[in-house]
N, C-alpha and C. Protein backbone atom coordinates (compact mmCIF):
# COMPACT_ATOMS: atom_id res chain seq x y z
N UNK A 1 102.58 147.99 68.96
CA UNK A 1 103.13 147.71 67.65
C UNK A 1 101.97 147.49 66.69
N UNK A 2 102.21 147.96 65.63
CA UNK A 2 101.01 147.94 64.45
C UNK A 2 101.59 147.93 63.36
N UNK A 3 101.59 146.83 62.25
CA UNK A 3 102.37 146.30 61.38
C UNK A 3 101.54 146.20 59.95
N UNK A 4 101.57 146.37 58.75
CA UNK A 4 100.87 145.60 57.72
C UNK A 4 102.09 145.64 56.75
N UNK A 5 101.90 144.01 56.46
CA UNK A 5 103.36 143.40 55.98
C UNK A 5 102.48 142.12 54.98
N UNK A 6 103.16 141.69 54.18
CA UNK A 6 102.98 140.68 52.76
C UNK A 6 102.62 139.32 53.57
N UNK A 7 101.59 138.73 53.46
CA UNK A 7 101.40 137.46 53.93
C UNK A 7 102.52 136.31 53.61
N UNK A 8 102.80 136.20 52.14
CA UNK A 8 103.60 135.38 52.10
C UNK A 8 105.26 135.72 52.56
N UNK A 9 105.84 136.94 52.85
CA UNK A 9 106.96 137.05 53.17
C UNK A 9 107.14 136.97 54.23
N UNK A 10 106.06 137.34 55.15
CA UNK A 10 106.05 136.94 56.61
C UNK A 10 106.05 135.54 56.84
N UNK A 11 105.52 134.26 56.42
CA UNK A 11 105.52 133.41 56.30
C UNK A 11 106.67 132.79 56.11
N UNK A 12 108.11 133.38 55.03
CA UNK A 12 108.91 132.82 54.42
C UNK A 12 110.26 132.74 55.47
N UNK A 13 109.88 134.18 56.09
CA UNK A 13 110.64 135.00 57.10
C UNK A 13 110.56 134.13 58.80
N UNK A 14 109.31 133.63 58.93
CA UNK A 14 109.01 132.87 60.19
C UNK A 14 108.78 131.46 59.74
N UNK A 15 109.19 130.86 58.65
CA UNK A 15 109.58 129.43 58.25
C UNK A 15 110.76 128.60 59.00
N UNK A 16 111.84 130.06 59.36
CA UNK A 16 113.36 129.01 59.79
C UNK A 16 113.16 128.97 61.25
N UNK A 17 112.09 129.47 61.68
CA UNK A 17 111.97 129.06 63.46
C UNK A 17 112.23 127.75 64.05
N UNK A 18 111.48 127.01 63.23
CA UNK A 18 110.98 125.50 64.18
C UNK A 18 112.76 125.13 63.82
N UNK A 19 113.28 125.42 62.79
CA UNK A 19 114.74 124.93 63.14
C UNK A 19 115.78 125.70 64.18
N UNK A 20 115.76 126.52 64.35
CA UNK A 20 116.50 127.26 65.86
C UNK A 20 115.75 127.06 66.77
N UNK A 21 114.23 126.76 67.32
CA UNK A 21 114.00 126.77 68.46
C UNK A 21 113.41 125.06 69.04
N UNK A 22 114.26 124.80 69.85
CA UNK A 22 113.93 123.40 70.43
C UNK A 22 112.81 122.93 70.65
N UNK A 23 112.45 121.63 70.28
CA UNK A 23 111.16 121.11 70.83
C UNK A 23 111.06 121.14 72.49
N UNK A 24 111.64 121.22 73.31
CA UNK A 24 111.87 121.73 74.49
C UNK A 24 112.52 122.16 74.77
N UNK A 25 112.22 123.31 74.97
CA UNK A 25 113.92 124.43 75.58
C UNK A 25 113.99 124.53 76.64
N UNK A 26 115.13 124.74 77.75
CA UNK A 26 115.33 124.92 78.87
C UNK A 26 114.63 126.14 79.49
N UNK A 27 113.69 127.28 78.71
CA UNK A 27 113.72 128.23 79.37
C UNK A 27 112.42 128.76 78.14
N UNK A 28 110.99 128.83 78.67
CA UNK A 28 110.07 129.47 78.04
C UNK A 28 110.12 130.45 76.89
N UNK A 29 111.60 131.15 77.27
CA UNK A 29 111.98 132.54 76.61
C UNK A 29 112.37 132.09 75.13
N UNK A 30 113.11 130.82 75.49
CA UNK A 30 113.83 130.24 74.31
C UNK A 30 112.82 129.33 72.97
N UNK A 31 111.83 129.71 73.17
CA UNK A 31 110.28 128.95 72.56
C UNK A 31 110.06 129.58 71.75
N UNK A 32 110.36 131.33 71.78
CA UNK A 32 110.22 132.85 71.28
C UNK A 32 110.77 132.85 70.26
N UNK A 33 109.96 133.82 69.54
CA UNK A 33 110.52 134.48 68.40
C UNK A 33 110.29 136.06 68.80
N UNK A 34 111.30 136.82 68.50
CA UNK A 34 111.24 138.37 69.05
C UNK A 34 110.83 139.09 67.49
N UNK A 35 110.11 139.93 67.38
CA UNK A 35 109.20 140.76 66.61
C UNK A 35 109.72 141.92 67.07
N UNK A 36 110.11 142.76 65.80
CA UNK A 36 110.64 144.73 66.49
C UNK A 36 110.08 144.94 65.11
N UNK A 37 109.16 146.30 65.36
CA UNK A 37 109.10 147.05 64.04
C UNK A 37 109.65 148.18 64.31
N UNK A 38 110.41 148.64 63.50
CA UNK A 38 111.21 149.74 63.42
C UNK A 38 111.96 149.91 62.27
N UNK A 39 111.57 151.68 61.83
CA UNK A 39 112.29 151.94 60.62
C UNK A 39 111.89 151.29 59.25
N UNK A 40 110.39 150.77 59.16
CA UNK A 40 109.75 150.31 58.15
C UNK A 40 110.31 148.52 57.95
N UNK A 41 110.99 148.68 58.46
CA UNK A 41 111.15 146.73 58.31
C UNK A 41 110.19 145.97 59.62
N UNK A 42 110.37 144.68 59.89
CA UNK A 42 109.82 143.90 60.48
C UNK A 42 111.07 143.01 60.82
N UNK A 43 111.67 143.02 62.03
CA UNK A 43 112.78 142.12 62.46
C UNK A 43 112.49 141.35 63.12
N UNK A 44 112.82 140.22 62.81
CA UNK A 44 112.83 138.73 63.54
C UNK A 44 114.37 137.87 64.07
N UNK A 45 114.23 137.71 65.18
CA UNK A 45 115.19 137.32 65.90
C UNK A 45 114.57 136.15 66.27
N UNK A 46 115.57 134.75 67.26
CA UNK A 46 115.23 133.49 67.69
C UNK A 46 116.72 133.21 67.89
N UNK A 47 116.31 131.96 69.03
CA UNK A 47 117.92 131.72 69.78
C UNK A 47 117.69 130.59 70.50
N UNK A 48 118.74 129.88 70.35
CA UNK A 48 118.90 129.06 71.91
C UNK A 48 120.33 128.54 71.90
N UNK A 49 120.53 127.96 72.76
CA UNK A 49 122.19 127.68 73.40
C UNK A 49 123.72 127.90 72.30
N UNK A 50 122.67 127.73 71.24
CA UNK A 50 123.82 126.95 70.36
C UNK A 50 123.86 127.71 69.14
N UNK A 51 122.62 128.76 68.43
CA UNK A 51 122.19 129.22 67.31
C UNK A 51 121.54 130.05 67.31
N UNK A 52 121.63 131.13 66.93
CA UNK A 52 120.81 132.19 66.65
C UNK A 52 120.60 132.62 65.58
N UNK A 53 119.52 133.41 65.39
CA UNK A 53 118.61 133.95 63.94
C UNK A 53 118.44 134.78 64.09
N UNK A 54 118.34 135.92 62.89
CA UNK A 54 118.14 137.00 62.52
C UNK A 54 117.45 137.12 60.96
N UNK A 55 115.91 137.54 60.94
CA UNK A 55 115.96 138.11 59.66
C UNK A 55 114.75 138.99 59.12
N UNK A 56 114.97 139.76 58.57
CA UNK A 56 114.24 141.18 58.50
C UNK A 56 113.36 141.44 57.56
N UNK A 57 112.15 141.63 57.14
CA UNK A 57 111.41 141.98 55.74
C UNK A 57 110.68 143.69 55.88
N UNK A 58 110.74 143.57 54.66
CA UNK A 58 109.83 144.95 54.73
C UNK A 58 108.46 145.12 55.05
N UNK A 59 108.12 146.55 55.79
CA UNK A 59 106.88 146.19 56.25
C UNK A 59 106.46 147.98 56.80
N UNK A 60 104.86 148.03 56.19
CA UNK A 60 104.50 149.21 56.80
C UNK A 60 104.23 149.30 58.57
N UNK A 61 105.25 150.23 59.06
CA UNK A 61 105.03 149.95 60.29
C UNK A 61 103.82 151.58 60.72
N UNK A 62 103.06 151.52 61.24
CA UNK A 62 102.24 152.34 61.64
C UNK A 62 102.59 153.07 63.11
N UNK A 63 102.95 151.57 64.01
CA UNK A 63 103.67 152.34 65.32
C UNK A 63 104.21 151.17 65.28
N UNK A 64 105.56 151.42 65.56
CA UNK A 64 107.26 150.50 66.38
C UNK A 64 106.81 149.92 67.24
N UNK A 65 107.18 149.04 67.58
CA UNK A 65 107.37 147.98 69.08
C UNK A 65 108.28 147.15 69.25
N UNK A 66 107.90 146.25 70.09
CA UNK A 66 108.52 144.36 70.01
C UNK A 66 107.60 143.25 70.91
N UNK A 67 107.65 142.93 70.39
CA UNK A 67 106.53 141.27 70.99
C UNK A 67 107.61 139.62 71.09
N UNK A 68 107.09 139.31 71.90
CA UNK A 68 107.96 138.35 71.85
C UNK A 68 106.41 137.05 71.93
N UNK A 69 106.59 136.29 70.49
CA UNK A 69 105.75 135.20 70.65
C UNK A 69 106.03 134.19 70.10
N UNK A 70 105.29 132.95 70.80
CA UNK A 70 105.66 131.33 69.92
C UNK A 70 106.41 131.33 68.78
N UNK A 71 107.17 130.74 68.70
CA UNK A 71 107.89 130.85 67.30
C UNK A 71 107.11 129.49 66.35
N UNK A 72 106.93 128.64 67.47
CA UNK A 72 106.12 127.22 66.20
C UNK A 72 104.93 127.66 66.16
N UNK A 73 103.64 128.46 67.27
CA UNK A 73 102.59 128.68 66.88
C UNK A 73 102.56 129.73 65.52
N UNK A 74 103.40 130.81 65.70
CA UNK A 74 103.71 131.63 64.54
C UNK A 74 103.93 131.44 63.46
N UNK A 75 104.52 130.34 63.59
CA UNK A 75 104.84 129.20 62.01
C UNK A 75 103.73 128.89 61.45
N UNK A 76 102.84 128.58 62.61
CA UNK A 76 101.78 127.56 61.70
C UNK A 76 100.91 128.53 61.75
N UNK A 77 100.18 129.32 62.53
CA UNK A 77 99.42 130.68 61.99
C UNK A 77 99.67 131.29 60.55
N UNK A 78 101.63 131.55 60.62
CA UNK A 78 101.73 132.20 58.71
C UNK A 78 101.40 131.69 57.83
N UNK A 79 101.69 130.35 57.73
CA UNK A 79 101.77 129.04 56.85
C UNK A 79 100.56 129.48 56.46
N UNK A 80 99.20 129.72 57.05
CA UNK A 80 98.12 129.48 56.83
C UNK A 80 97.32 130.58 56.26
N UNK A 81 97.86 131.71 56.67
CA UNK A 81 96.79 132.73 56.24
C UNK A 81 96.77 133.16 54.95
N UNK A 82 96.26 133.80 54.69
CA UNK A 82 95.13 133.78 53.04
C UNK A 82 96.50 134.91 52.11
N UNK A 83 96.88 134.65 51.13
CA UNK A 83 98.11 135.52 50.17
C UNK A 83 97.51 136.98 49.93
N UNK A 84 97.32 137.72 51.24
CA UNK A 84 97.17 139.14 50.73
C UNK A 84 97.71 139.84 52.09
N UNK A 85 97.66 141.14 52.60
CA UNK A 85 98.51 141.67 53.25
C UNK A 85 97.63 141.36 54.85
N UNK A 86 98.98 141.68 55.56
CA UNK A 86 98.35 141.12 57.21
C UNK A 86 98.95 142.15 57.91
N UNK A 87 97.81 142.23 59.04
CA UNK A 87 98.01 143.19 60.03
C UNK A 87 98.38 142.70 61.18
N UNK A 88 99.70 142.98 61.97
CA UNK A 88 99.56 142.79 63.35
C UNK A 88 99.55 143.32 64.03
N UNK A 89 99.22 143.27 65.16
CA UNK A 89 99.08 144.52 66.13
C UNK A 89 99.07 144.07 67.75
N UNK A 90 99.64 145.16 68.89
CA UNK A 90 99.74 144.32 70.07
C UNK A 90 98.85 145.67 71.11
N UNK A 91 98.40 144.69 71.66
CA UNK A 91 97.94 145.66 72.67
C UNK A 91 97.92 144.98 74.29
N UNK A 92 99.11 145.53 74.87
CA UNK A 92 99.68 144.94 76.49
C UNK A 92 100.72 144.00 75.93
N UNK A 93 99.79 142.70 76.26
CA UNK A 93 100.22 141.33 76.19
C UNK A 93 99.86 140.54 75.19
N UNK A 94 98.67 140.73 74.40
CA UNK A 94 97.94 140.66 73.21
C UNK A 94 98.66 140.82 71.81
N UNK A 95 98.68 139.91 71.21
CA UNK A 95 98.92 140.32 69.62
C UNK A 95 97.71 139.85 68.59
N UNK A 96 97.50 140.41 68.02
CA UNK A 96 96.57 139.90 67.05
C UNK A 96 97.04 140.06 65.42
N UNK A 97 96.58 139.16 65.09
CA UNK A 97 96.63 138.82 63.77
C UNK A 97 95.54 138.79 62.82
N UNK A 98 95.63 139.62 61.86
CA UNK A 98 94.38 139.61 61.33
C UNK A 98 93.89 137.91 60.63
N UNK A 99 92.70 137.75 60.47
CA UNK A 99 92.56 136.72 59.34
C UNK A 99 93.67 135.41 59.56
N UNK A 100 93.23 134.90 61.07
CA UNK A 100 93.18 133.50 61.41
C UNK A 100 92.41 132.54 61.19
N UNK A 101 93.11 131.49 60.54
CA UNK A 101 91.76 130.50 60.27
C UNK A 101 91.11 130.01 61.62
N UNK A 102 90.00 129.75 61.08
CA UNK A 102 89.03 128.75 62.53
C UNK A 102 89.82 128.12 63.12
N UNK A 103 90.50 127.04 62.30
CA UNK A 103 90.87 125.82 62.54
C UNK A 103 92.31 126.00 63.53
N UNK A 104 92.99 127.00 63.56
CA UNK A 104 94.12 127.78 64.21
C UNK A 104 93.50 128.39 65.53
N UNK A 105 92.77 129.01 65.62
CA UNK A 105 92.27 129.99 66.40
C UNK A 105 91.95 129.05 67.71
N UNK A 106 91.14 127.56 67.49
CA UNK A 106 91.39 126.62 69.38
C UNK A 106 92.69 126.38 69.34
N UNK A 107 93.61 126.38 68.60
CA UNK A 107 95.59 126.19 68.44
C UNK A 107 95.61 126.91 69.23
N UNK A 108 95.33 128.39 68.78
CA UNK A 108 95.94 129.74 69.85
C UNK A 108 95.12 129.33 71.25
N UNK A 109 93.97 129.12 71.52
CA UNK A 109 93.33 129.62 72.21
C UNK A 109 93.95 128.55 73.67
N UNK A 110 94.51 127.12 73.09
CA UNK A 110 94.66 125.83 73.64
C UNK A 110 96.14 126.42 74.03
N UNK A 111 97.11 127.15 73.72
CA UNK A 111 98.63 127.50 73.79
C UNK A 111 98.53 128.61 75.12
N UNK A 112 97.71 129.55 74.78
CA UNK A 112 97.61 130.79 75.63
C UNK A 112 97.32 129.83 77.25
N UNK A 113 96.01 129.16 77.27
CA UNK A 113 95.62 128.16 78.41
C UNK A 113 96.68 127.65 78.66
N UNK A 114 97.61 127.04 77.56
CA UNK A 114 98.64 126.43 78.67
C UNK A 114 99.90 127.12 79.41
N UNK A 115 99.89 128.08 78.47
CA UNK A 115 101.21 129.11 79.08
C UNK A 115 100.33 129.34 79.96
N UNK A 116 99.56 129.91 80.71
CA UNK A 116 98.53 130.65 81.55
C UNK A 116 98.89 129.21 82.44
N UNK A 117 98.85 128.33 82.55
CA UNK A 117 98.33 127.27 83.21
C UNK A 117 99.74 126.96 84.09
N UNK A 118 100.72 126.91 82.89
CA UNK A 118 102.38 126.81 83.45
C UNK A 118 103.04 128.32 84.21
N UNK A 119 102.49 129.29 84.04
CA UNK A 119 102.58 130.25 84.81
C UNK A 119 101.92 130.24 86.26
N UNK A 120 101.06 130.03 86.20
CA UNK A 120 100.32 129.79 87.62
C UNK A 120 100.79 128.42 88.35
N UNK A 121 100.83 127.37 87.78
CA UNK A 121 102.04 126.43 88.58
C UNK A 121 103.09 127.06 89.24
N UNK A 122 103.81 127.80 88.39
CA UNK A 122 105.17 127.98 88.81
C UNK A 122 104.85 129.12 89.92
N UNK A 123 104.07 129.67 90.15
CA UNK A 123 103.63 130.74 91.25
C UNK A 123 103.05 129.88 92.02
N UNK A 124 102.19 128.93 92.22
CA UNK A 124 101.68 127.97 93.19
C UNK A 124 102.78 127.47 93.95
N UNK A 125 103.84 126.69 92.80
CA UNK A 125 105.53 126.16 93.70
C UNK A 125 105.83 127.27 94.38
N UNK A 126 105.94 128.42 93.85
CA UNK A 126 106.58 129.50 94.73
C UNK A 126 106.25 129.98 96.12
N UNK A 127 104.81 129.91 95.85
CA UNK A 127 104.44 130.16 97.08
C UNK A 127 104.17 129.41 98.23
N UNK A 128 104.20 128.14 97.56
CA UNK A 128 104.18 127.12 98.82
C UNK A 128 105.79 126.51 99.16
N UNK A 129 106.51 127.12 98.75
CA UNK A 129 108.22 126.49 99.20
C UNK A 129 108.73 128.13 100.15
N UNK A 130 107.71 129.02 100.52
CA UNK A 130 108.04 130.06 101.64
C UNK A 130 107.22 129.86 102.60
């Protein structure tokens, strides 16, 4: 996926997250915010038990995809970046964002370590309960 879309509408668009997605959700998935580019918009989806979201801005899409990432780290990444146009882009598992502040960037770097960290737990339990 390869995106260049309005800093501040992306921002405005990934503002209503932290209210649909729980400070702890039952299920990693439910933490997410789902990203599809397709057909020149930028769609944003989010969910959990009780509420779901939907909402769409315009956006040059270069190549279509979907990513599924943090919905509160995403919050506070938009919030922040500089009022001119932003690129995202995914490559595998990877998304990048252009023009992260410093001060964000040990945020990401401290989030990725811990998902990484809670993934390998849960494969450690696994493999020691066979």
């Amino acid at each position: 996926m390869k995106v260049e879309i309005d800093s501040a509408a992306l921002a405005d668009a990934v503002a209503w997250t932290p209210r649909v997605i729980d400070a702890r959700p039952a299920s990693p998935i439910l933490a997410g915010i789902q990203l599809e580019a397709i057909d020149g918009t930028l769609q944003l989806s989010a969910f959990n038990y009780e509420i779901s979201a939907r909402h769409h801005i315009e956006a040059g899409i270069d190549e279509p995809g979907t990513a599924l990432v943090l919905g509160k780290l995403l919050a506070d990444i938009t919030k922040s970046l500089p009022a001119e146009k932003t690129y995202l882009s995914t490559d595998g598992s990877t998304m990048t964002i252009n023009d992260v502040p410093k001060k964000l960037r040990k945020q990401v770097e401290d989030a990725i370590a811990a998902i990484e960290a809670a993934a390998n737990a849960g494969t450690a339990k696994e493999g020691a309960s066979e």
